[in-house]
N, C-alpha and C. Protein backbone atom coordinates (compact mmCIF):
# COMPACT_ATOMS: atom_id res chain seq x y z
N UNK A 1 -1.90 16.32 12.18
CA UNK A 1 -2.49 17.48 11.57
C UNK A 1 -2.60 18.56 12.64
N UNK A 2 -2.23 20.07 12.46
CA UNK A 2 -2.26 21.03 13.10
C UNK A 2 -3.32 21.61 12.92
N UNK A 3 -3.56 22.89 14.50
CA UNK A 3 -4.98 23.00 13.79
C UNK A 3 -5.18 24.04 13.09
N UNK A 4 -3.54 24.51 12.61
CA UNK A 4 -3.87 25.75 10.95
C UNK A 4 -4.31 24.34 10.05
N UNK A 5 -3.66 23.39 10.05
CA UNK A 5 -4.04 22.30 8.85
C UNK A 5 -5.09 22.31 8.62
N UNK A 6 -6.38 21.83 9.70
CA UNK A 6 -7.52 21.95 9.83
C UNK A 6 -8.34 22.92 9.72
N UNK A 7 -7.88 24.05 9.73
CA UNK A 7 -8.58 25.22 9.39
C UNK A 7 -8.37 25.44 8.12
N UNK A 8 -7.19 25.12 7.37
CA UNK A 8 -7.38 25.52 5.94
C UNK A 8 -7.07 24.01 5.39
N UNK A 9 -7.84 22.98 5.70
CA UNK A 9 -7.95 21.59 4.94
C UNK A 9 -9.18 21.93 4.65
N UNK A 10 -9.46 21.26 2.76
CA UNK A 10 -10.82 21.36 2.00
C UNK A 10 -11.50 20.29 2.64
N UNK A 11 -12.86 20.56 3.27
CA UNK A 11 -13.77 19.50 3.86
C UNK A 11 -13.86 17.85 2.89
N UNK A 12 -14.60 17.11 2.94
CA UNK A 12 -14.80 16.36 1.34
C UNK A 12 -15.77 16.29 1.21
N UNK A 13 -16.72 16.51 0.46
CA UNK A 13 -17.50 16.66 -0.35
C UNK A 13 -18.15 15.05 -0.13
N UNK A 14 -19.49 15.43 -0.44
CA UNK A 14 -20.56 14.26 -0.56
C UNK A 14 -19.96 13.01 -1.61
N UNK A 15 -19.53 13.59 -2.33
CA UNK A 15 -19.07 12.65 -3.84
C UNK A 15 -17.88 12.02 -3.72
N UNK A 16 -16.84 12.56 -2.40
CA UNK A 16 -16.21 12.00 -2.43
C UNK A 16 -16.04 10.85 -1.27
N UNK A 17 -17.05 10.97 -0.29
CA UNK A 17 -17.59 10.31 0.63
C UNK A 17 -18.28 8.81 -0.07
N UNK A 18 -18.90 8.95 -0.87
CA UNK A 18 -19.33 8.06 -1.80
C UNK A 18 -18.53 7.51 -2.97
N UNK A 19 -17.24 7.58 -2.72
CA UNK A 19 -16.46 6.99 -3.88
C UNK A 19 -15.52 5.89 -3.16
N UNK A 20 -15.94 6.23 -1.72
CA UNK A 20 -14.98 5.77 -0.48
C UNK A 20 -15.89 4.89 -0.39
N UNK A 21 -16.75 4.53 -0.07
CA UNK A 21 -17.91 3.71 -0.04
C UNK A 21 -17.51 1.74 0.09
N UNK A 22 -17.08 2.33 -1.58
CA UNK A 22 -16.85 0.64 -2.16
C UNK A 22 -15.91 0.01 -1.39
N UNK A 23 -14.87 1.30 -1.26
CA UNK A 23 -13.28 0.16 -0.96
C UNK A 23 -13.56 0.17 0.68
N UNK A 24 -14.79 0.81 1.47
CA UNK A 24 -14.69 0.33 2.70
C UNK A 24 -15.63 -0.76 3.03
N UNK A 25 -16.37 -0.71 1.81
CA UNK A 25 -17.00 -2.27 2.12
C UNK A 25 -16.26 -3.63 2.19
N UNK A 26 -14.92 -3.24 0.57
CA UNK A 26 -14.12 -4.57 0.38
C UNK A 26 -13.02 -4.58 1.59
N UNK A 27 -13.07 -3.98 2.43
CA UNK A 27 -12.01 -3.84 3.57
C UNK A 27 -12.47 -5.36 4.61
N UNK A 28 -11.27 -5.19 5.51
CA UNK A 28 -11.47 -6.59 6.40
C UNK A 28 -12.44 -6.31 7.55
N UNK A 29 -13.07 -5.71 7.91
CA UNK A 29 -13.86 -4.78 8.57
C UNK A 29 -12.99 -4.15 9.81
N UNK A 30 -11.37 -4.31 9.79
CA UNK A 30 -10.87 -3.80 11.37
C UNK A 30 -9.79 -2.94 10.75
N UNK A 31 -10.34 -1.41 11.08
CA UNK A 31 -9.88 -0.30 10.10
C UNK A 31 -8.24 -0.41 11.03
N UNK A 32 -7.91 -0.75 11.80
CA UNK A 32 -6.42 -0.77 12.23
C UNK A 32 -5.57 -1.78 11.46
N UNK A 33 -6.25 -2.50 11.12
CA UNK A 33 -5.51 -3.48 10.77
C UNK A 33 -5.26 -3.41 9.28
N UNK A 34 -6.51 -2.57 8.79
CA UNK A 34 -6.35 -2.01 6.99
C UNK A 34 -5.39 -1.02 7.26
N UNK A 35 -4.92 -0.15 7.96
CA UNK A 35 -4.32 0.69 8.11
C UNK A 35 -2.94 0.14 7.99
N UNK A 36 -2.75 -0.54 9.13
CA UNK A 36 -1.02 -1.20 8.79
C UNK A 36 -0.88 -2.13 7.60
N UNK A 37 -2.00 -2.84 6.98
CA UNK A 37 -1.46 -3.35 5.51
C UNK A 37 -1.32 -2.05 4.61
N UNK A 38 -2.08 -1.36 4.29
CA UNK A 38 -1.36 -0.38 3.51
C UNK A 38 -0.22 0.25 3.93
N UNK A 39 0.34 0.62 5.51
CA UNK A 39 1.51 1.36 5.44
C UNK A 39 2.48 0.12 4.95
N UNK A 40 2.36 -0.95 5.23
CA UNK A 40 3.75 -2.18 5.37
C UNK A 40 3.77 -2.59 4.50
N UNK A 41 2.65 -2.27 3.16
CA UNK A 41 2.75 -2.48 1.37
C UNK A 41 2.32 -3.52 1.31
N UNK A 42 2.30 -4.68 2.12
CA UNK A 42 2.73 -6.72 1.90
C UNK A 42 1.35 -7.18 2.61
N UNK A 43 0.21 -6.67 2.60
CA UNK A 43 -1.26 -7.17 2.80
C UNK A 43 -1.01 -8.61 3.00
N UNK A 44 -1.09 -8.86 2.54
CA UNK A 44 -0.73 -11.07 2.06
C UNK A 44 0.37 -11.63 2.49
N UNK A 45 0.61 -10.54 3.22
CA UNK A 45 2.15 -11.48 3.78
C UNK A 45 1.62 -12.08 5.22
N UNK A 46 2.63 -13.31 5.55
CA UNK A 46 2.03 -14.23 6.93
C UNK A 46 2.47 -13.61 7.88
N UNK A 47 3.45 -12.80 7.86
CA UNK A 47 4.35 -12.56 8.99
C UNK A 47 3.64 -11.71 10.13
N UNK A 48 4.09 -11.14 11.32
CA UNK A 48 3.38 -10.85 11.92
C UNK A 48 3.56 -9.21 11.93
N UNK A 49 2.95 -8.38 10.95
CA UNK A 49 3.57 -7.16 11.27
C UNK A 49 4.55 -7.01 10.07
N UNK A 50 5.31 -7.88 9.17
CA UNK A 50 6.50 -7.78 8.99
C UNK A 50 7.04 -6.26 8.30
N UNK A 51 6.01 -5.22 7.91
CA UNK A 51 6.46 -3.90 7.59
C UNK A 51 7.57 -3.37 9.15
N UNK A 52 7.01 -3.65 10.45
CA UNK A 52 7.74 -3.54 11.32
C UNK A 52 9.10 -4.08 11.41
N UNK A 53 9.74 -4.57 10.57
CA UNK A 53 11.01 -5.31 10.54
C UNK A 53 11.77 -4.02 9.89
N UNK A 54 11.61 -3.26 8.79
CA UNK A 54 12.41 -2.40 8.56
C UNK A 54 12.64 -0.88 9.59
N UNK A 55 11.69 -1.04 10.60
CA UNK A 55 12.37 0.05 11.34
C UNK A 55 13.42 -0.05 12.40
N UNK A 56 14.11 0.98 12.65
CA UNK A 56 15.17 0.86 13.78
C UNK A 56 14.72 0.85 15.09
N UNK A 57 16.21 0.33 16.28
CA UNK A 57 15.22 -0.24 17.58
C UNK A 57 14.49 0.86 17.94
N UNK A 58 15.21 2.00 17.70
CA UNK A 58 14.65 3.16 18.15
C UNK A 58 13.01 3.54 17.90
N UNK A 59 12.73 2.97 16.86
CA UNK A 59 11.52 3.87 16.48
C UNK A 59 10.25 2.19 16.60
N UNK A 60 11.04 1.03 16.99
CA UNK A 60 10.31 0.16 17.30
C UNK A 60 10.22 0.47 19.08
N UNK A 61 10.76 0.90 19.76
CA UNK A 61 10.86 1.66 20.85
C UNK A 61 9.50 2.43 20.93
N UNK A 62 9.51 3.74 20.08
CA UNK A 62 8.42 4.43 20.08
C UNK A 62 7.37 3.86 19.72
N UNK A 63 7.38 2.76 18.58
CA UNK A 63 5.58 2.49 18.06
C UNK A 63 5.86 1.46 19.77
N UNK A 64 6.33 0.46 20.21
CA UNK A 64 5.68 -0.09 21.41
C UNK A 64 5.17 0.96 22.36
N UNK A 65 5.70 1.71 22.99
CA UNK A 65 5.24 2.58 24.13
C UNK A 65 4.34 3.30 23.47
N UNK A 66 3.82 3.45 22.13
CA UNK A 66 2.70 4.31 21.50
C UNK A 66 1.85 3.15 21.27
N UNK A 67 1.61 2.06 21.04
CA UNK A 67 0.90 1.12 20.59
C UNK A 67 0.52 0.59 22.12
N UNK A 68 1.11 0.27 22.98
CA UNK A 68 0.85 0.11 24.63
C UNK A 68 -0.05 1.25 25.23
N UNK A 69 0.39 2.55 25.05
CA UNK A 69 -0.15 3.26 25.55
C UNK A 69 -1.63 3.54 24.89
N UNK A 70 -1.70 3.35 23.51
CA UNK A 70 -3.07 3.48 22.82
C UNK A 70 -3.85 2.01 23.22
N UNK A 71 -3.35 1.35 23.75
CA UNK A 71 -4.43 -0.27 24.22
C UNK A 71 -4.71 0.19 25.94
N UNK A 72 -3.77 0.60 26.49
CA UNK A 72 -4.45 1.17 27.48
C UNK A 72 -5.76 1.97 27.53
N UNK A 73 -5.56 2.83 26.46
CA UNK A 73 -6.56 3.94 26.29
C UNK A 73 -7.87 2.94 25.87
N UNK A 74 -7.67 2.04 25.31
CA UNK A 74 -8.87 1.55 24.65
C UNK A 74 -9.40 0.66 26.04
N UNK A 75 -8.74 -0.17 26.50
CA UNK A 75 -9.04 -1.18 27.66
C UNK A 75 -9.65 0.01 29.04
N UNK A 76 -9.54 1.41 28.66
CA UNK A 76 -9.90 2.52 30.02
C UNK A 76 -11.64 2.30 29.54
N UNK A 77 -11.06 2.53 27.67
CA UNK A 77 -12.63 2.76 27.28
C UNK A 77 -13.48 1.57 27.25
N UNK A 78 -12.99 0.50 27.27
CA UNK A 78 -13.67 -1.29 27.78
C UNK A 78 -14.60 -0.52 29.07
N UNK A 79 -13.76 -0.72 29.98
CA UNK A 79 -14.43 -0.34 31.02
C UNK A 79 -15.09 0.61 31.57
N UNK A 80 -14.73 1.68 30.75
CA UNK A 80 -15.73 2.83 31.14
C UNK A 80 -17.23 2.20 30.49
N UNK A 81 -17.45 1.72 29.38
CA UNK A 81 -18.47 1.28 28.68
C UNK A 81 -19.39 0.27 29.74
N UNK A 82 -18.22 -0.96 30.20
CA UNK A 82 -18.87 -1.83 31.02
C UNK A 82 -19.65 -1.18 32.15
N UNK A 83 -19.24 0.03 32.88
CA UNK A 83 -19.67 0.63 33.77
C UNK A 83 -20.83 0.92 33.38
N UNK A 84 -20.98 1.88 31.88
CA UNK A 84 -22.29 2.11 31.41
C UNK A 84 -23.37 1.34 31.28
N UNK A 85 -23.27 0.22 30.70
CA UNK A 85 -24.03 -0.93 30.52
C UNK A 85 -24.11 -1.05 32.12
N UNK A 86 -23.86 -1.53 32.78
CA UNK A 86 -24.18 -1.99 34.28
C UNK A 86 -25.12 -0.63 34.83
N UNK A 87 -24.89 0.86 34.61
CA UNK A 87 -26.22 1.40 35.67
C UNK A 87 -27.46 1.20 34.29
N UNK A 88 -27.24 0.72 33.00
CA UNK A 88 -28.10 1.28 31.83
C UNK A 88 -29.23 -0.06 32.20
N UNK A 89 -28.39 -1.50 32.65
CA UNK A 89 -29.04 -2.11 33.29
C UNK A 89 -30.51 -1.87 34.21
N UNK A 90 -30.21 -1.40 35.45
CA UNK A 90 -30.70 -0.69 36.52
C UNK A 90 -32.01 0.15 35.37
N UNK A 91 -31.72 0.58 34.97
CA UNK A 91 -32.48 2.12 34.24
C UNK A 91 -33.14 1.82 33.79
N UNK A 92 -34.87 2.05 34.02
CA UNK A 92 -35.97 1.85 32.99
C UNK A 92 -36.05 2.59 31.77
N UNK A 93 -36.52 2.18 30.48
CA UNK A 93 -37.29 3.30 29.56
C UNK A 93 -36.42 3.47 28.36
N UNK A 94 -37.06 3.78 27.34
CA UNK A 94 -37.14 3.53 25.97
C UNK A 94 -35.82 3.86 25.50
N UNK A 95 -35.07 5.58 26.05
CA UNK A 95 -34.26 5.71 25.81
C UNK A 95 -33.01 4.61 26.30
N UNK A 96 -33.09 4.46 26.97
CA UNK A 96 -32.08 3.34 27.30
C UNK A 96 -31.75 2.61 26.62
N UNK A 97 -32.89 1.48 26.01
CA UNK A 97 -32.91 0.56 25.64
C UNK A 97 -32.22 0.99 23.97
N UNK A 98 -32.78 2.47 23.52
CA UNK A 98 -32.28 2.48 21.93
C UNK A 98 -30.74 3.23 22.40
N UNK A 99 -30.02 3.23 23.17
CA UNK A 99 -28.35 3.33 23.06
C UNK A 99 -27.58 2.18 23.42
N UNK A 100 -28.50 1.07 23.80
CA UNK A 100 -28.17 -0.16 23.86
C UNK A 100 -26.76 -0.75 22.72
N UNK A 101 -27.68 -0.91 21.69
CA UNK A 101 -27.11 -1.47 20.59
C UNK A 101 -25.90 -0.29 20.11
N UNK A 102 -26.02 0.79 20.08
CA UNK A 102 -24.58 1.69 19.54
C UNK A 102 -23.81 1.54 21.47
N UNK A 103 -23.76 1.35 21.95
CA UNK A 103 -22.82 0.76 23.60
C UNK A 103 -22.27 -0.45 22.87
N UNK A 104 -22.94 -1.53 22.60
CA UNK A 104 -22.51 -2.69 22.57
C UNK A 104 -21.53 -2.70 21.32
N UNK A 105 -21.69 -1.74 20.18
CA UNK A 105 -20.95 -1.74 19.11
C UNK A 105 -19.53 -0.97 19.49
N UNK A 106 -20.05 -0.40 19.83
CA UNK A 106 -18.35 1.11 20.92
C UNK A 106 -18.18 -0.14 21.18
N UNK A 107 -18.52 -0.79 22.25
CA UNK A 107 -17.44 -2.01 23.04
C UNK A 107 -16.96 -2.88 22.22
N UNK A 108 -17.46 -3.54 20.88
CA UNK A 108 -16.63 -4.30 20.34
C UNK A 108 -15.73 -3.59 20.00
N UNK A 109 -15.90 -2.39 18.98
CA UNK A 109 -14.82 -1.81 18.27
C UNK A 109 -13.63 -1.34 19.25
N UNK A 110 -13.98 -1.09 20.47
CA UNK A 110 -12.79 -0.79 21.58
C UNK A 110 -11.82 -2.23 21.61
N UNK A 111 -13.01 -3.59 22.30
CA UNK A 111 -12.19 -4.70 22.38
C UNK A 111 -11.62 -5.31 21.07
N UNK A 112 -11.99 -4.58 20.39
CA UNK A 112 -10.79 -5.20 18.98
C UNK A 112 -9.63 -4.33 18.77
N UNK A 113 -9.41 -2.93 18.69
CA UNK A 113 -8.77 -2.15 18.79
C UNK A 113 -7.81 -2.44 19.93
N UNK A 114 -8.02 -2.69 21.51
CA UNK A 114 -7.49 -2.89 22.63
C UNK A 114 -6.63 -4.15 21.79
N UNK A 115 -7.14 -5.23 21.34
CA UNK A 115 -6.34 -6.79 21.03
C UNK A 115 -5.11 -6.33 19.62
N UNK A 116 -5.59 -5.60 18.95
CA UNK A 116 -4.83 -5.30 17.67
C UNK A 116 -3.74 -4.33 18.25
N UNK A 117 -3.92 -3.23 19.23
CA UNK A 117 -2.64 -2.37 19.84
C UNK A 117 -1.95 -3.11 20.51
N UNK A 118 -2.42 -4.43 21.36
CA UNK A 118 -1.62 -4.98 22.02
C UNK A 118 -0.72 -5.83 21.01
N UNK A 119 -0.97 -6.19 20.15
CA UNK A 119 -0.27 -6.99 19.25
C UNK A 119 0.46 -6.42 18.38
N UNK A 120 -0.12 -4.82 17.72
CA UNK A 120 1.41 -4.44 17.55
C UNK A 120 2.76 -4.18 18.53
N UNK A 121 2.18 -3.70 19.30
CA UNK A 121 3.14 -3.49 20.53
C UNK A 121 4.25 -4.74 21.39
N UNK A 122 3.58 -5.66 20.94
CA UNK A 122 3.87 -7.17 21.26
C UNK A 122 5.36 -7.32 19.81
N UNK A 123 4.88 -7.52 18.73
CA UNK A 123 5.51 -7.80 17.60
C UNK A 123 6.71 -6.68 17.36
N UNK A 124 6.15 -5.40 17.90
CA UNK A 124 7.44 -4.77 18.14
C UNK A 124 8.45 -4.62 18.65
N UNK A 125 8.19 -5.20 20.06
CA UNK A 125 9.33 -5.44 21.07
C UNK A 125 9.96 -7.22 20.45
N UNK A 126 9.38 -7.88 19.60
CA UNK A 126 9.44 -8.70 18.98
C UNK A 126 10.72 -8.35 18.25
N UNK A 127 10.22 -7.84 17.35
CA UNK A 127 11.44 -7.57 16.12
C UNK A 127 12.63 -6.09 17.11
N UNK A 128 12.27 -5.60 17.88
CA UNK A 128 13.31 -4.85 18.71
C UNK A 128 14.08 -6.19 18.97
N UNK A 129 13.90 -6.74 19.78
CA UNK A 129 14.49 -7.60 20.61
C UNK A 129 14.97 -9.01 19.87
N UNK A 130 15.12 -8.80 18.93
CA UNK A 130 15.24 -10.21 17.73
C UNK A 130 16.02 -9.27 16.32
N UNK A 131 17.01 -8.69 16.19
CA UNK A 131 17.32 -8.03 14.95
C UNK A 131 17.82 -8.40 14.38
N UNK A 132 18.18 -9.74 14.24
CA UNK A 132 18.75 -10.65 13.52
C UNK A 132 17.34 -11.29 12.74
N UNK A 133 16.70 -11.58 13.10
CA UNK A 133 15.32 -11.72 12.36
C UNK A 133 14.67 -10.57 11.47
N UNK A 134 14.74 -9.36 12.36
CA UNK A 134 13.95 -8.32 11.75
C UNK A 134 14.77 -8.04 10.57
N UNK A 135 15.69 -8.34 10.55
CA UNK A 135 16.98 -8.17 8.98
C UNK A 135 16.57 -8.74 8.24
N UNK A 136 16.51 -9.73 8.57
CA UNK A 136 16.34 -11.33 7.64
C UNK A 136 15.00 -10.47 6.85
N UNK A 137 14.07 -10.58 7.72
CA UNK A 137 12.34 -10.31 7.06
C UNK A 137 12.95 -8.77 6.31
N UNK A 138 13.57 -7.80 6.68
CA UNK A 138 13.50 -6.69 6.01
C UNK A 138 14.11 -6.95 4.72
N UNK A 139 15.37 -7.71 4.86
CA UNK A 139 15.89 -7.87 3.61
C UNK A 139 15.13 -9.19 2.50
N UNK A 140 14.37 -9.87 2.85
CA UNK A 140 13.48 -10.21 1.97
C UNK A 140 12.12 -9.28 1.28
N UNK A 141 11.74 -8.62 2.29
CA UNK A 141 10.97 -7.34 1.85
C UNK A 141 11.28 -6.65 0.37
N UNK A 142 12.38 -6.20 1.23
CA UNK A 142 13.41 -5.03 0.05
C UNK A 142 13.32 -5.70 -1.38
N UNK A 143 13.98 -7.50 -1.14
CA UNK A 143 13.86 -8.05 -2.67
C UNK A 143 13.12 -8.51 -3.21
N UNK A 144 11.70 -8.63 -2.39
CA UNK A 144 10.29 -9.00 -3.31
C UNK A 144 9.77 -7.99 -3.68
């Protein structure tokens, strides 16, 4: 999104914030991972990734070095966090103690995010490097 997009995108509305509600409760709670079942259509499928089988090496090329480079980013933010927690340690007083619990939640949602980028990035150089497979799975795709 550009930021004319953003300047002339309609905000959403309270009502529609609340219609979103339900389907993010019935979600798996790891919004990356809801994200690639809806782009790859096949939620219920075992495979690892297998929407990643229909792209070319090329653009399995790009999601690895974009999926690598976004687990980096997250594993910077692991540790920037750990740093926090360690002087928050040290630090007396009330405030401290109530950013406790939203620290510890940032850090899971980082260390799950960090494990899920590494694994697309993993499964991509996977099906890059295997296209005799990634066929196979694409062309079963195509006919289910």
């Amino acid at each position: 999104m550009t930021s004319k997009d953003r300047d002339t995108h309609t905000p959403t509305s309270p009502d529609d914030t609340q219609n979103l509600q339900p389907a993010l409760r019935e979600s798996s709670g790891a919004p990356l991972d809801d994200a690639l079942h809806l782009l790859q259509v096949d939620p219920g499928h075992s495979l690892a990734d297998p929407g990643l089988a229909r792209l070319t090496p090329t653009g399995l090329d790009r999601l690895l070095l974009a999926a690598r480079h976004q687990a980096d980013r997250n594993h910077d933010g692991i540790l920037l966090l750990l740093d926090l927690l360690q002087l928050a340690q040290r630090a007396e007083g009330a405030g401290t103690r109530r950013l406790m619990p939203g620290v510890i939640r940032q850090l899971r949602h980082h260390v799950e995010d960090q494990r899920r980028w590494q694994a697309l990035a993993d499964n991509a150089a996977y099906y890059r490097d295997n296209r005799q497979v990634a066929e196979r799975i694409a062309a079963r795709l195509e006919a289910g």
